[in-house]
PDB file of N, CA and C in Angstrom:
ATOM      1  N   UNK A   1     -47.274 -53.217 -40.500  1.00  0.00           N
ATOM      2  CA  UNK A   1     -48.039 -52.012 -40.244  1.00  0.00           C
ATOM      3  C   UNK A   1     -47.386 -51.234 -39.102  1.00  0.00           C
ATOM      4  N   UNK A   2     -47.748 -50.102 -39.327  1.00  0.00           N
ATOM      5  CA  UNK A   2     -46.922 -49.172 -38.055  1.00  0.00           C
ATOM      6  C   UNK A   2     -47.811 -49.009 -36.540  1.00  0.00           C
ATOM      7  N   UNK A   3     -47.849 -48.622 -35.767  1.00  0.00           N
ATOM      8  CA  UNK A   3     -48.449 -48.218 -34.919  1.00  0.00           C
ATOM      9  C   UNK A   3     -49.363 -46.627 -35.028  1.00  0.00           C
ATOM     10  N   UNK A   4     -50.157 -46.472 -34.297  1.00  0.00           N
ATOM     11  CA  UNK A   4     -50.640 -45.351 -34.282  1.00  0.00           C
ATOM     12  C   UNK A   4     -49.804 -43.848 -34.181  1.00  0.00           C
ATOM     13  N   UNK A   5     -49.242 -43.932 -32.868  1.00  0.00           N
ATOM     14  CA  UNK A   5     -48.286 -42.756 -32.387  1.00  0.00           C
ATOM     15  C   UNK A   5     -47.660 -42.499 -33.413  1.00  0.00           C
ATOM     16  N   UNK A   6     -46.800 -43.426 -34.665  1.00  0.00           N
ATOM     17  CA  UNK A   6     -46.315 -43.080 -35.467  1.00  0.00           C
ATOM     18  C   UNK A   6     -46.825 -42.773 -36.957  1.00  0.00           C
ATOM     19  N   UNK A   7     -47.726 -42.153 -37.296  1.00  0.00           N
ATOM     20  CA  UNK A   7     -48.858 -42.131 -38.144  1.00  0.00           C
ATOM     21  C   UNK A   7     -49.308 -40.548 -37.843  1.00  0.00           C
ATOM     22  N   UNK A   8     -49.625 -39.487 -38.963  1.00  0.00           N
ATOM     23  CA  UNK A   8     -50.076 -38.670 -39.034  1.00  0.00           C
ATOM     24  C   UNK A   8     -51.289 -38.600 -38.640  1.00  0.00           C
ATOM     25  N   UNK A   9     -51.806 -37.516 -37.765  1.00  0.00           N
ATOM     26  CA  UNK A   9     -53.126 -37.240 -37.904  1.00  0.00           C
ATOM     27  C   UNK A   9     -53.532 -36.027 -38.578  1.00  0.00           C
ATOM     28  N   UNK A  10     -53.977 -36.157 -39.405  1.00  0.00           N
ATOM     29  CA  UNK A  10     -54.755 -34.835 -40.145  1.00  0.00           C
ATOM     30  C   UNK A  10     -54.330 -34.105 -41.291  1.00  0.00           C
ATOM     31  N   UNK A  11     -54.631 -33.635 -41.969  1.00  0.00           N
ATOM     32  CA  UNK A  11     -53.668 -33.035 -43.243  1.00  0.00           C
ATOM     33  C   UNK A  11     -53.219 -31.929 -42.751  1.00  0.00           C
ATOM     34  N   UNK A  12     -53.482 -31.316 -41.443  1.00  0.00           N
ATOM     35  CA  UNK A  12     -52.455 -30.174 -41.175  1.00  0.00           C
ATOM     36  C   UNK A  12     -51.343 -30.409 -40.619  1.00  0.00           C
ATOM     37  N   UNK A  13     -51.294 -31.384 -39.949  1.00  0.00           N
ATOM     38  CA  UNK A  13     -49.514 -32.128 -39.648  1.00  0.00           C
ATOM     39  C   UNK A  13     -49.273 -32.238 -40.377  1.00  0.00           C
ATOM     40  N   UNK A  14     -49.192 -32.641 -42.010  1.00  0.00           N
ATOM     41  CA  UNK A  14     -48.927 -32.994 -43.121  1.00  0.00           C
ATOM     42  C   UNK A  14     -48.461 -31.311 -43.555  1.00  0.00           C
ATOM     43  N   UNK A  15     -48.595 -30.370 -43.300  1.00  0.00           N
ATOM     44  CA  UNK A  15     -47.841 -28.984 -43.968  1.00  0.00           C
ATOM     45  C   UNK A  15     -46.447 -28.353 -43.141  1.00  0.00           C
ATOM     46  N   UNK A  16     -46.775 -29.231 -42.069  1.00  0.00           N
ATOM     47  CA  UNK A  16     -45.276 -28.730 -41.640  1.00  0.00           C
ATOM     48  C   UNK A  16     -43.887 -29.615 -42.582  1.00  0.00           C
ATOM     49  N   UNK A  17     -44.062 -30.901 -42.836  1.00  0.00           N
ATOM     50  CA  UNK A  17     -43.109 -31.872 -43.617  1.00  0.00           C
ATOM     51  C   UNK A  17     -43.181 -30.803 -44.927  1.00  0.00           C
ATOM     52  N   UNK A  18     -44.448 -30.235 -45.629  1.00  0.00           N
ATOM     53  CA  UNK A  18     -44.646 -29.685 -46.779  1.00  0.00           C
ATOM     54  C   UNK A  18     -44.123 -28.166 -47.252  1.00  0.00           C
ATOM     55  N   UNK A  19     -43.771 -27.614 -46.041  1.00  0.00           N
ATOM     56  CA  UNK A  19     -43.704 -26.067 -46.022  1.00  0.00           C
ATOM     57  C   UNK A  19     -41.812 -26.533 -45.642  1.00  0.00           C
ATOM     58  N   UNK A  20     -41.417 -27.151 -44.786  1.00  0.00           N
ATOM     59  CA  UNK A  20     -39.874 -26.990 -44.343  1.00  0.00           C
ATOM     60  C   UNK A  20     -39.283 -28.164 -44.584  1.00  0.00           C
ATOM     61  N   UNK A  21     -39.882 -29.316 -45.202  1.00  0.00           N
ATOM     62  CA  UNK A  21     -39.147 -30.836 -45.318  1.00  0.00           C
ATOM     63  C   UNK A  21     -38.547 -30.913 -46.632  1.00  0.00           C
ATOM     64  N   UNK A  22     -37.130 -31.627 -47.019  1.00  0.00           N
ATOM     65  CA  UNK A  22     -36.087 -31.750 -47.893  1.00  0.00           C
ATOM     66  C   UNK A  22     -36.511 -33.178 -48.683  1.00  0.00           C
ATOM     67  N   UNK A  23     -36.856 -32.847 -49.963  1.00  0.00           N
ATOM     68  CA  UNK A  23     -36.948 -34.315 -50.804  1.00  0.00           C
ATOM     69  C   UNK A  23     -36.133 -35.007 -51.366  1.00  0.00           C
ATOM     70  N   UNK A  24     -35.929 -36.473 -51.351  1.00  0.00           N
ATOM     71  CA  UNK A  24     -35.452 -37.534 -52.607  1.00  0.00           C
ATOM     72  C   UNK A  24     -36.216 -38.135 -53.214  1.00  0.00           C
ATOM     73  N   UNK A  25     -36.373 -37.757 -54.192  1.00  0.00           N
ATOM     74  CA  UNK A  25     -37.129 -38.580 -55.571  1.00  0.00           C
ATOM     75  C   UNK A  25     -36.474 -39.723 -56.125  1.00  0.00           C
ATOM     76  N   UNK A  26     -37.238 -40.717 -56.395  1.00  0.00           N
ATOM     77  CA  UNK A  26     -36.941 -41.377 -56.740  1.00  0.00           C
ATOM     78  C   UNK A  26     -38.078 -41.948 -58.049  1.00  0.00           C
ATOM     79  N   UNK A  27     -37.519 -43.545 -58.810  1.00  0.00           N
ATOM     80  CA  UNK A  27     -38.644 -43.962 -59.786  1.00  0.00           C
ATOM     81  C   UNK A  27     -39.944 -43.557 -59.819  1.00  0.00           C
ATOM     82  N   UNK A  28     -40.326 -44.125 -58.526  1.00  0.00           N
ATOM     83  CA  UNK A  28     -41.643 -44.518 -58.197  1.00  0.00           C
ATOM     84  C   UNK A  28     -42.394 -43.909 -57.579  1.00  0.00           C
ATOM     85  N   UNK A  29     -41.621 -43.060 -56.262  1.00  0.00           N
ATOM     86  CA  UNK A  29     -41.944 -42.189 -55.576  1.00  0.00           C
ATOM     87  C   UNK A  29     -41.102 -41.596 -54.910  1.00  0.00           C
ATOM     88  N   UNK A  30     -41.765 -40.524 -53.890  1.00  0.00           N
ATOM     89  CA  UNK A  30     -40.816 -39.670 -53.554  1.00  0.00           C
ATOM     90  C   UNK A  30     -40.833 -39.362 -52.046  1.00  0.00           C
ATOM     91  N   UNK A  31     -39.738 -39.278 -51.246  1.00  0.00           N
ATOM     92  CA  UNK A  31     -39.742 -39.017 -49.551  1.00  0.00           C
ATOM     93  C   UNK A  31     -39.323 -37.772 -49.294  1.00  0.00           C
ATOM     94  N   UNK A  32     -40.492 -37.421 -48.595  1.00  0.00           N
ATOM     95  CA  UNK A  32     -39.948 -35.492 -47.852  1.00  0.00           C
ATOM     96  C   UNK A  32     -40.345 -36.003 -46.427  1.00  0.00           C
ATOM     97  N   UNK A  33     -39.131 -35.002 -46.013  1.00  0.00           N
ATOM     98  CA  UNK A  33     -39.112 -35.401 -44.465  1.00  0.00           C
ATOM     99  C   UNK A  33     -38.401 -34.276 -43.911  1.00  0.00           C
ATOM    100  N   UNK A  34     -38.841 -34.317 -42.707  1.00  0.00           N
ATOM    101  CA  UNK A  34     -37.772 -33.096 -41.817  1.00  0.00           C
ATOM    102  C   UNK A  34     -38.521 -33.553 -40.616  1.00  0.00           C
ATOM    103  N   UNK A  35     -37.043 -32.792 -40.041  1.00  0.00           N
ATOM    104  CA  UNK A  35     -36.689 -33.297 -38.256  1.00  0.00           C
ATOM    105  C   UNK A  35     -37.448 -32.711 -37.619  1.00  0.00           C
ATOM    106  N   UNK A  36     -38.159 -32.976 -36.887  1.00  0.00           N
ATOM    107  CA  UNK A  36     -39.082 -32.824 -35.988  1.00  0.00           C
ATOM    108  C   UNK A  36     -38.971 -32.630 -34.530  1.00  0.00           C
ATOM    109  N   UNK A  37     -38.111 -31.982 -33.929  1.00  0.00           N
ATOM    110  CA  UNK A  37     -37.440 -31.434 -32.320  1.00  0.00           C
ATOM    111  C   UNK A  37     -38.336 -31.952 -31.077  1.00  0.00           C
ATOM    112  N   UNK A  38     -39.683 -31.857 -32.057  1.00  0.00           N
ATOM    113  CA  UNK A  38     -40.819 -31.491 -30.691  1.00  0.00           C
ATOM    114  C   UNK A  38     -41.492 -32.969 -30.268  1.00  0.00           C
ATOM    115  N   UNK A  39     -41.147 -33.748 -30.985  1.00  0.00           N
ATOM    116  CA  UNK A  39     -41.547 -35.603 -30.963  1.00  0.00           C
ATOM    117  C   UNK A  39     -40.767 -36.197 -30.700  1.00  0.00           C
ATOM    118  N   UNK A  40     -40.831 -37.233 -30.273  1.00  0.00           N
ATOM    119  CA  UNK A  40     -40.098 -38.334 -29.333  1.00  0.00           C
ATOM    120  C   UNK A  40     -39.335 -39.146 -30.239  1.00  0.00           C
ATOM    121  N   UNK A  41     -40.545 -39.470 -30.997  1.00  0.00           N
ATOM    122  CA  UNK A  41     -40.443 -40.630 -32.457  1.00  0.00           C
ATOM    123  C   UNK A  41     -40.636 -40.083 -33.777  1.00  0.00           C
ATOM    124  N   UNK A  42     -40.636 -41.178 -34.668  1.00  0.00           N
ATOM    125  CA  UNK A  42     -40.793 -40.585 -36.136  1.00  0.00           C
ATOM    126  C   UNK A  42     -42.432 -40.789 -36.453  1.00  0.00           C
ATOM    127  N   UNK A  43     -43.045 -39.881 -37.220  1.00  0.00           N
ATOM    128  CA  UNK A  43     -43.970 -40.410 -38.042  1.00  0.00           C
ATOM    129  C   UNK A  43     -43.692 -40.745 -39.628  1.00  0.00           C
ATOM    130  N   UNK A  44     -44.539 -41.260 -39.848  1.00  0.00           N
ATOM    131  CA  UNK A  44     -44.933 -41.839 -41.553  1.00  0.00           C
ATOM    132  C   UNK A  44     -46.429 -41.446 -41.966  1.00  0.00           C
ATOM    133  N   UNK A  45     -46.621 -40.787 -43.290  1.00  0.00           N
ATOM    134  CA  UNK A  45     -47.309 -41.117 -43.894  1.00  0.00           C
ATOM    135  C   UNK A  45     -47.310 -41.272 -45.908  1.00  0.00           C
ATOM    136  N   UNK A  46     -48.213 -42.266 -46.217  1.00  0.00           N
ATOM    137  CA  UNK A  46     -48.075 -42.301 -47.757  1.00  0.00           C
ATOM    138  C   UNK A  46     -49.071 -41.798 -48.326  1.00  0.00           C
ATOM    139  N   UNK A  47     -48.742 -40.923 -49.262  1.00  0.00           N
ATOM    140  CA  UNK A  47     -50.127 -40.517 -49.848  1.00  0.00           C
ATOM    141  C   UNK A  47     -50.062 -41.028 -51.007  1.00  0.00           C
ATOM    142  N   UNK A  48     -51.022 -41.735 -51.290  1.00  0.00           N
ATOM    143  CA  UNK A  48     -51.460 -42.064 -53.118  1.00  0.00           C
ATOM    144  C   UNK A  48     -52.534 -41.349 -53.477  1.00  0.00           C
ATOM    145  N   UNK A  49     -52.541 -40.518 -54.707  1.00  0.00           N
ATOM    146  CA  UNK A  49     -53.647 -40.164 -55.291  1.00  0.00           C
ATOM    147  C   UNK A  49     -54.547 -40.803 -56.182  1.00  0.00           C
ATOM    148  N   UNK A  50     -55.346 -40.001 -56.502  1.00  0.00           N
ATOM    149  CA  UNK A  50     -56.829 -41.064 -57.233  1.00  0.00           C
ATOM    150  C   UNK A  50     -56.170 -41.182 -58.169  1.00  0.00           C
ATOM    151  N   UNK A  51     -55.238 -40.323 -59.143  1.00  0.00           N
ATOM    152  CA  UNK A  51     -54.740 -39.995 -60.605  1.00  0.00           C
ATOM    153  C   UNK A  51     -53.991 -41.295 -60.343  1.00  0.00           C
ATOM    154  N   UNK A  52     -53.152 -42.193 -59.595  1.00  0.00           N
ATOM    155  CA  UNK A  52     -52.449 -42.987 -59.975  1.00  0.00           C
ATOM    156  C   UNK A  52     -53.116 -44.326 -60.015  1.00  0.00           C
ATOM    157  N   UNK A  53     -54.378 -44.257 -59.505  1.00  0.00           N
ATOM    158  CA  UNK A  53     -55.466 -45.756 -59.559  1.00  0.00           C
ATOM    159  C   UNK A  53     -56.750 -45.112 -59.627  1.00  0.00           C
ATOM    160  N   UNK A  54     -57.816 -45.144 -60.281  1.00  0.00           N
ATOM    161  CA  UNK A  54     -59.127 -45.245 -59.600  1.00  0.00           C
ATOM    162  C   UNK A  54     -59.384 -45.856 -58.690  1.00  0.00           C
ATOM    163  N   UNK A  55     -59.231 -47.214 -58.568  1.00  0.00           N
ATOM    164  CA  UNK A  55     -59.503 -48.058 -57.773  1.00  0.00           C
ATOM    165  C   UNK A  55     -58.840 -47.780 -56.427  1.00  0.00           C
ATOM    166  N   UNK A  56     -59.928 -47.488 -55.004  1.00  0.00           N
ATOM    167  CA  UNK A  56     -59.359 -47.473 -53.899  1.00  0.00           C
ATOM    168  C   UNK A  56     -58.687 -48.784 -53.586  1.00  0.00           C
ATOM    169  N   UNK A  57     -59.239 -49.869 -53.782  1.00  0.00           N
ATOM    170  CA  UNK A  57     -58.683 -51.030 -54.013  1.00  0.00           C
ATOM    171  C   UNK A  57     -57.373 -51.191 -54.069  1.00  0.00           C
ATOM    172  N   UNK A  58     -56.853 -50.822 -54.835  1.00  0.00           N
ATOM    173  CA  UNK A  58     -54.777 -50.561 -55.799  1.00  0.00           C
ATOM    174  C   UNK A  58     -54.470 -49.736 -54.638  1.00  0.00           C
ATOM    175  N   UNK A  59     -55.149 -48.489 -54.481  1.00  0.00           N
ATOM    176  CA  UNK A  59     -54.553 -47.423 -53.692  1.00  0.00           C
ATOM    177  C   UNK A  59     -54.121 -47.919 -51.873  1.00  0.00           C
ATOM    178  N   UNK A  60     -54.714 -48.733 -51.740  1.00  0.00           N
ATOM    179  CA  UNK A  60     -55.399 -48.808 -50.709  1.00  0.00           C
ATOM    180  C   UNK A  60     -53.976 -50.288 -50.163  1.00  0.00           C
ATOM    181  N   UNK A  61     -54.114 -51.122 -51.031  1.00  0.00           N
ATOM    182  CA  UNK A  61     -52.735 -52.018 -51.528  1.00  0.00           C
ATOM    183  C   UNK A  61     -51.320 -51.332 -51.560  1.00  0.00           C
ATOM    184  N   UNK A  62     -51.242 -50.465 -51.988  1.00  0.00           N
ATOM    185  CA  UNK A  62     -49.550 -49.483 -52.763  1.00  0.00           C
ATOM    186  C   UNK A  62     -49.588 -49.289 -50.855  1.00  0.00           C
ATOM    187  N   UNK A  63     -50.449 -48.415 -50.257  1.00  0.00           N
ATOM    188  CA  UNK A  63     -50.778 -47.656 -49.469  1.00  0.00           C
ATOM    189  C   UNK A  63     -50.064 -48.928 -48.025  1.00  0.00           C
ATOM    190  N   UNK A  64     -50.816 -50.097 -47.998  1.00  0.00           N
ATOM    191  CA  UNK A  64     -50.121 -51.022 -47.028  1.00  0.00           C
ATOM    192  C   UNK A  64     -48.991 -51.424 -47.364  1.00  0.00           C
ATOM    193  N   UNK A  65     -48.805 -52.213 -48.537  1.00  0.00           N
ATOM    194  CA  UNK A  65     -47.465 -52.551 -48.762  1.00  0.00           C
ATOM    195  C   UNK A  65     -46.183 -51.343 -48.181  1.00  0.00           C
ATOM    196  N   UNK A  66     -46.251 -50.077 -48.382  1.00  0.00           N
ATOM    197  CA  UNK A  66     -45.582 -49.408 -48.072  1.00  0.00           C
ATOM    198  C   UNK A  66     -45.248 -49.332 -46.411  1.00  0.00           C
ATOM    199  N   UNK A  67     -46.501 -48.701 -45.492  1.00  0.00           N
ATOM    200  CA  UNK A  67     -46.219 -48.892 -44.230  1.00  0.00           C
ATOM    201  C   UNK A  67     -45.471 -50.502 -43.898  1.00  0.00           C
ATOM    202  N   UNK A  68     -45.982 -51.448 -44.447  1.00  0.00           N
ATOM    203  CA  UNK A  68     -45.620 -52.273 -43.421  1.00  0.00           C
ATOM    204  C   UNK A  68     -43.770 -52.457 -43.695  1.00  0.00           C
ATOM    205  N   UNK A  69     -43.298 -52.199 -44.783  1.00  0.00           N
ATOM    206  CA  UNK A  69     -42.194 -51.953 -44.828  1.00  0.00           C
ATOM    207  C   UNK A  69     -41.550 -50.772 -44.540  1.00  0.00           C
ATOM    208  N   UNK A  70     -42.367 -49.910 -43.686  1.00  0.00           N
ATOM    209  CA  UNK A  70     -41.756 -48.827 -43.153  1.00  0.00           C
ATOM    210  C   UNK A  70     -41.584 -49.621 -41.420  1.00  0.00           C
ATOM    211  N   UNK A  71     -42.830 -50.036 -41.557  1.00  0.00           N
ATOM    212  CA  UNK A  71     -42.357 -51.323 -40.247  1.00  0.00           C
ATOM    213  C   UNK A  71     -41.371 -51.953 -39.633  1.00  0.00           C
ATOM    214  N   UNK A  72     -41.397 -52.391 -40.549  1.00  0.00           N
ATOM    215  CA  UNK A  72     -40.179 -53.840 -40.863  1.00  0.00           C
ATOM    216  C   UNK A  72     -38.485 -52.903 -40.443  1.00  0.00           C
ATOM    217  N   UNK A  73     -38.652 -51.604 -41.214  1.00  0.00           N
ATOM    218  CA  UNK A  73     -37.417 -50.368 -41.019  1.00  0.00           C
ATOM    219  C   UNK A  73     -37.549 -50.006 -39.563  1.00  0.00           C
ATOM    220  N   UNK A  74     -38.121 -49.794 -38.980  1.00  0.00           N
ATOM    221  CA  UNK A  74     -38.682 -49.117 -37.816  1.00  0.00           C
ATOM    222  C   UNK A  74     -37.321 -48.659 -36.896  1.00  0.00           C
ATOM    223  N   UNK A  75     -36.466 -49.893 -36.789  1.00  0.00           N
ATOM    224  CA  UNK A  75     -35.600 -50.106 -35.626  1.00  0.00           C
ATOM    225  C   UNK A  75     -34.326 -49.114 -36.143  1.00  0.00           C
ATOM    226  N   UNK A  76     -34.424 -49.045 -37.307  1.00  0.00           N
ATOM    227  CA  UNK A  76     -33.130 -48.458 -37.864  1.00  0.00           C
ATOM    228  C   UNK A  76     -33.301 -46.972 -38.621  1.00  0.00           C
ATOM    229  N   UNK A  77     -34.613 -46.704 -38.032  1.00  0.00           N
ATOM    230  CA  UNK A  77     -34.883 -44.987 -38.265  1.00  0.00           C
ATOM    231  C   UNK A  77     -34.212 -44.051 -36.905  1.00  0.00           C
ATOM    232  N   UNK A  78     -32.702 -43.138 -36.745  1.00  0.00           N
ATOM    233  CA  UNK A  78     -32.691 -42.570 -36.025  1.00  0.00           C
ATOM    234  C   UNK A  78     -33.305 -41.676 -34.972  1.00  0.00           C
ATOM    235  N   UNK A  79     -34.183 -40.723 -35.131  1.00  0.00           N
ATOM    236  CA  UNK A  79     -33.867 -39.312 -35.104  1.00  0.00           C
ATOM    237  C   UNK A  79     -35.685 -39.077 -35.321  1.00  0.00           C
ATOM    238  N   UNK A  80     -36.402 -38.427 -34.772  1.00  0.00           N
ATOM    239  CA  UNK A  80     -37.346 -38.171 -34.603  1.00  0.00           C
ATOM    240  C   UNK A  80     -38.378 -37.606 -35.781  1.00  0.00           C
ATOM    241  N   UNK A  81     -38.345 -37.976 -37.299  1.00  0.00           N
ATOM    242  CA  UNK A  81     -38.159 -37.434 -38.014  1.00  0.00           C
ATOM    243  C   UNK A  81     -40.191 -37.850 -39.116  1.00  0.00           C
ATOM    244  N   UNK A  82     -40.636 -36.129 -39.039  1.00  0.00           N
ATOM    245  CA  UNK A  82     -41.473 -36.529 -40.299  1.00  0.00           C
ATOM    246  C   UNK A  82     -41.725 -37.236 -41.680  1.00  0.00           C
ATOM    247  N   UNK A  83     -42.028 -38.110 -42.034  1.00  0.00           N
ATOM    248  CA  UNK A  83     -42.179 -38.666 -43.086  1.00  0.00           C
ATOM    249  C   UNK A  83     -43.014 -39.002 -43.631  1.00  0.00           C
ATOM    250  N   UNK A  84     -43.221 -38.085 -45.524  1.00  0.00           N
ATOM    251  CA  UNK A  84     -44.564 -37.980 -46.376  1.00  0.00           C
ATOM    252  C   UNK A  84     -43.922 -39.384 -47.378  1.00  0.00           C
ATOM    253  N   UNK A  85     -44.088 -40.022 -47.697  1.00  0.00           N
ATOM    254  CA  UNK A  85     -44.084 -41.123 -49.280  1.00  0.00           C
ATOM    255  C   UNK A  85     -45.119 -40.769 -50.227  1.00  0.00           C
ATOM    256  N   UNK A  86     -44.792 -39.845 -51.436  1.00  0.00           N
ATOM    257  CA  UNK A  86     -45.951 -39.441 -52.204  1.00  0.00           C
ATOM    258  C   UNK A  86     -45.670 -40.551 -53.411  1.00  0.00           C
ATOM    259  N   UNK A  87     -46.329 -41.341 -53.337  1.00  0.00           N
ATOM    260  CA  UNK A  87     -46.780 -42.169 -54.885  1.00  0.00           C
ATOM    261  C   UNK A  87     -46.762 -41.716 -56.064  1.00  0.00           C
ATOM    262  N   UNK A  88     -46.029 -42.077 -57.148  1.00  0.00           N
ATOM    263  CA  UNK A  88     -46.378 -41.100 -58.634  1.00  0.00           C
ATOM    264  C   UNK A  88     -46.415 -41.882 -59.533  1.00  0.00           C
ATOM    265  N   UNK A  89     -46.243 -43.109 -59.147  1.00  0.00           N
ATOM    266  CA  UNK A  89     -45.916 -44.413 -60.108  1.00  0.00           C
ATOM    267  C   UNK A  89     -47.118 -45.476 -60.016  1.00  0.00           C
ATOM    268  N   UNK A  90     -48.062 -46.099 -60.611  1.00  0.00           N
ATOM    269  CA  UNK A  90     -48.906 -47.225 -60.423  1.00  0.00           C
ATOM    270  C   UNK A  90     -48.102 -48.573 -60.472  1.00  0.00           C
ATOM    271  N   UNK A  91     -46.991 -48.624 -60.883  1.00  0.00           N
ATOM    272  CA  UNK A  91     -46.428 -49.654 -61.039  1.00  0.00           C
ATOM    273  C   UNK A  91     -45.746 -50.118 -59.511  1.00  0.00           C
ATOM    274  N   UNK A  92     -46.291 -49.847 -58.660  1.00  0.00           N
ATOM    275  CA  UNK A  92     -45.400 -49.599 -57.422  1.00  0.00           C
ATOM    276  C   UNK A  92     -46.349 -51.257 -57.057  1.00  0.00           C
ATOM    277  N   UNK A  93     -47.665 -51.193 -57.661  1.00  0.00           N
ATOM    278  CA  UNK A  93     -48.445 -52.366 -56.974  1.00  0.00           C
ATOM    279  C   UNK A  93     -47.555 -53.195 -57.551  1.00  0.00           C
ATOM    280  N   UNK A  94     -47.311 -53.486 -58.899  1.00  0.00           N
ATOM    281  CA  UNK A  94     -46.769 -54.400 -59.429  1.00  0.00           C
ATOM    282  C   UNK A  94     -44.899 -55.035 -59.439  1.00  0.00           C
ATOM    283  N   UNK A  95     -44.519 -54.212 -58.420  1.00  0.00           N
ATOM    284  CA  UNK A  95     -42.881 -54.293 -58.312  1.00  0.00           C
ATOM    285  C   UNK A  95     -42.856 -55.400 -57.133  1.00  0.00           C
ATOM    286  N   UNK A  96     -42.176 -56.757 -57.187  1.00  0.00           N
ATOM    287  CA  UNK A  96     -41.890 -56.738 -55.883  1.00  0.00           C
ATOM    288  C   UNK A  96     -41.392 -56.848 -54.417  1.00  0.00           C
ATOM    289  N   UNK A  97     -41.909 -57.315 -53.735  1.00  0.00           N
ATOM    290  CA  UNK A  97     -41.592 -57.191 -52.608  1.00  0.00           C
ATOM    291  C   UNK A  97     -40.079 -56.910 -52.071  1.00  0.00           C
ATOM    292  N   UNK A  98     -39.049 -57.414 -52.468  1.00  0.00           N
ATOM    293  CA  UNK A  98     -37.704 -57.158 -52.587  1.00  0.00           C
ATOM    294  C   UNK A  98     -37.084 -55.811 -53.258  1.00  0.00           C
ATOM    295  N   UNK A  99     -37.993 -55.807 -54.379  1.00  0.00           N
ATOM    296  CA  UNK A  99     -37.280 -54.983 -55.050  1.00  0.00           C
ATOM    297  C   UNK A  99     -38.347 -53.154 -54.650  1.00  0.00           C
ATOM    298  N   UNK A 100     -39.222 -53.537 -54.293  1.00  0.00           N
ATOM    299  CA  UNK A 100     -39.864 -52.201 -53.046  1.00  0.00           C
ATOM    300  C   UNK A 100     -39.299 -51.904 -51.913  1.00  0.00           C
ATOM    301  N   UNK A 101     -38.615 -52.732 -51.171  1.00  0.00           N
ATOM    302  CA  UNK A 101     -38.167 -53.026 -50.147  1.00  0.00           C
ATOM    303  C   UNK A 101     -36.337 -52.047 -50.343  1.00  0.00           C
ATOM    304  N   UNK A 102     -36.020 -52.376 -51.275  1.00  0.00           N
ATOM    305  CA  UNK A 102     -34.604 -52.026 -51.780  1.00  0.00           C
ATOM    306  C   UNK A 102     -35.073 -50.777 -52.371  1.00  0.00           C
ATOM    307  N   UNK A 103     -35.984 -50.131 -52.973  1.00  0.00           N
ATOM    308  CA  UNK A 103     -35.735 -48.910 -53.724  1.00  0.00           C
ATOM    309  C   UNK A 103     -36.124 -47.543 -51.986  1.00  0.00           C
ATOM    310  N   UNK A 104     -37.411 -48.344 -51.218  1.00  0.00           N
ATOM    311  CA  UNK A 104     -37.373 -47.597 -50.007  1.00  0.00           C
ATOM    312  C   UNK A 104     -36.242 -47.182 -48.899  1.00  0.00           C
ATOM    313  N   UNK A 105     -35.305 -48.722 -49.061  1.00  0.00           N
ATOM    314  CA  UNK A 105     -33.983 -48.060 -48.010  1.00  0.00           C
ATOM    315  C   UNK A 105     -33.085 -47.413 -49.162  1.00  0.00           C
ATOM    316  N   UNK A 106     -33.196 -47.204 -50.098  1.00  0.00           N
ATOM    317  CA  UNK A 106     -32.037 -46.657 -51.166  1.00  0.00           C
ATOM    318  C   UNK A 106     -32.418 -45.202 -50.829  1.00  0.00           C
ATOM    319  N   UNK A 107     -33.703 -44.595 -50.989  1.00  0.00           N
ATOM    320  CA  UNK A 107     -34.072 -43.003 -50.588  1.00  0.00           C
ATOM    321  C   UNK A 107     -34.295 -42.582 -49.208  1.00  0.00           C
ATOM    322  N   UNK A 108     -34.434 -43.901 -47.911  1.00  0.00           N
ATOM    323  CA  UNK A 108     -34.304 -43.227 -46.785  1.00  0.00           C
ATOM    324  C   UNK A 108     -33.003 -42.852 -46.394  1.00  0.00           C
ATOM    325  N   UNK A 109     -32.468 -43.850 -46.407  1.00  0.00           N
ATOM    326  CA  UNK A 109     -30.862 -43.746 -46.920  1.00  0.00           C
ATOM    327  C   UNK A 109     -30.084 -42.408 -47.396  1.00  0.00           C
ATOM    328  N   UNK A 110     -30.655 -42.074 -48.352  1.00  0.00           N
ATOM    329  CA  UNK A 110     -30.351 -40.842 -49.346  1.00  0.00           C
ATOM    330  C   UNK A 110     -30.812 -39.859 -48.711  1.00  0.00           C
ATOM    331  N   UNK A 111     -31.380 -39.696 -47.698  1.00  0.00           N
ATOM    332  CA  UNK A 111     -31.950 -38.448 -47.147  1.00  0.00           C
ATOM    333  C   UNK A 111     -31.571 -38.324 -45.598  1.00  0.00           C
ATOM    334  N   UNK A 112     -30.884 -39.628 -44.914  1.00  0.00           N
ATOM    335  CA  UNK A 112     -30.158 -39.752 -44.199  1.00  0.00           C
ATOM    336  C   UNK A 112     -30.982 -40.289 -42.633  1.00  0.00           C
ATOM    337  N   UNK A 113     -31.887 -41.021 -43.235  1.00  0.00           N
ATOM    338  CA  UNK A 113     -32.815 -40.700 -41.946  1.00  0.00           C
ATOM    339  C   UNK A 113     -32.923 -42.448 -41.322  1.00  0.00           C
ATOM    340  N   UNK A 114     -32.734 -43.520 -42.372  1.00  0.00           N
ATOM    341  CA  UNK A 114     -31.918 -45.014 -41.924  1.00  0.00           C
ATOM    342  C   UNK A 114     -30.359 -44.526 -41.371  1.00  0.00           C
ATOM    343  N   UNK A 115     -29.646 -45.703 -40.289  1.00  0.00           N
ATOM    344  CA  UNK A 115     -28.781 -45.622 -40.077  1.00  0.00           C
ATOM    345  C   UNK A 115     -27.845 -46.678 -40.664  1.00  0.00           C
TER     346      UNK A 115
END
């Protein structure tokens, strides 16, 4: 799990990544992010929608599994940088752990924001 400081608050921090941040798509999901001048550190957030589970339950699962392997990355994120993970895939509960782990540094990677 991440810490607080690094964690969005509010859906209006969430329109600056949305209005000026650069995406990689990938299978399952997708990372928009942009550099952020005015922060120290990076944030994270994942959004899953209802359309990909009813169940807050699943959502709520996709939703941790993700941070805590944004965690686990933590040390090897440069650069002060916003970060949305939008979910589009349900199968994301069911992939795992290795192979979630490998498709997340393949698109932070790709967007340049792991070192």
């Amino acid at each position: 799990m991440i810490s607080r400081e690094h964690r969005f608050a509010g859906r209006a921090s969430l329109k600056f990544v949305y209005k000026n941040g650069k995406v990689v798509r990938g299978p399952h999901f997708s990372v928009r992010y942009a550099l952020n001048g005015r922060r120290a550190s990076y944030r994270a957030a994942v959004v899953v929608s209802r359309k990909i589970s009813k169940s807050a339950v699943k959502r709520n699962r996709i939703r941790r599994r993700i941070y805590a392997l944004i965690g686990s990355l933590e040390k090897q994120i440069s650069q002060p940088y916003d970060i949305v993970i939008t979910v589009f895939s349900e199968s994301v509960d069911s992939l795992t752990p290795p192979a979630l782990e490998k498709q997340l540094q393949q698109q932070l990677k790709a967007a340049g924001i792991l070192r």
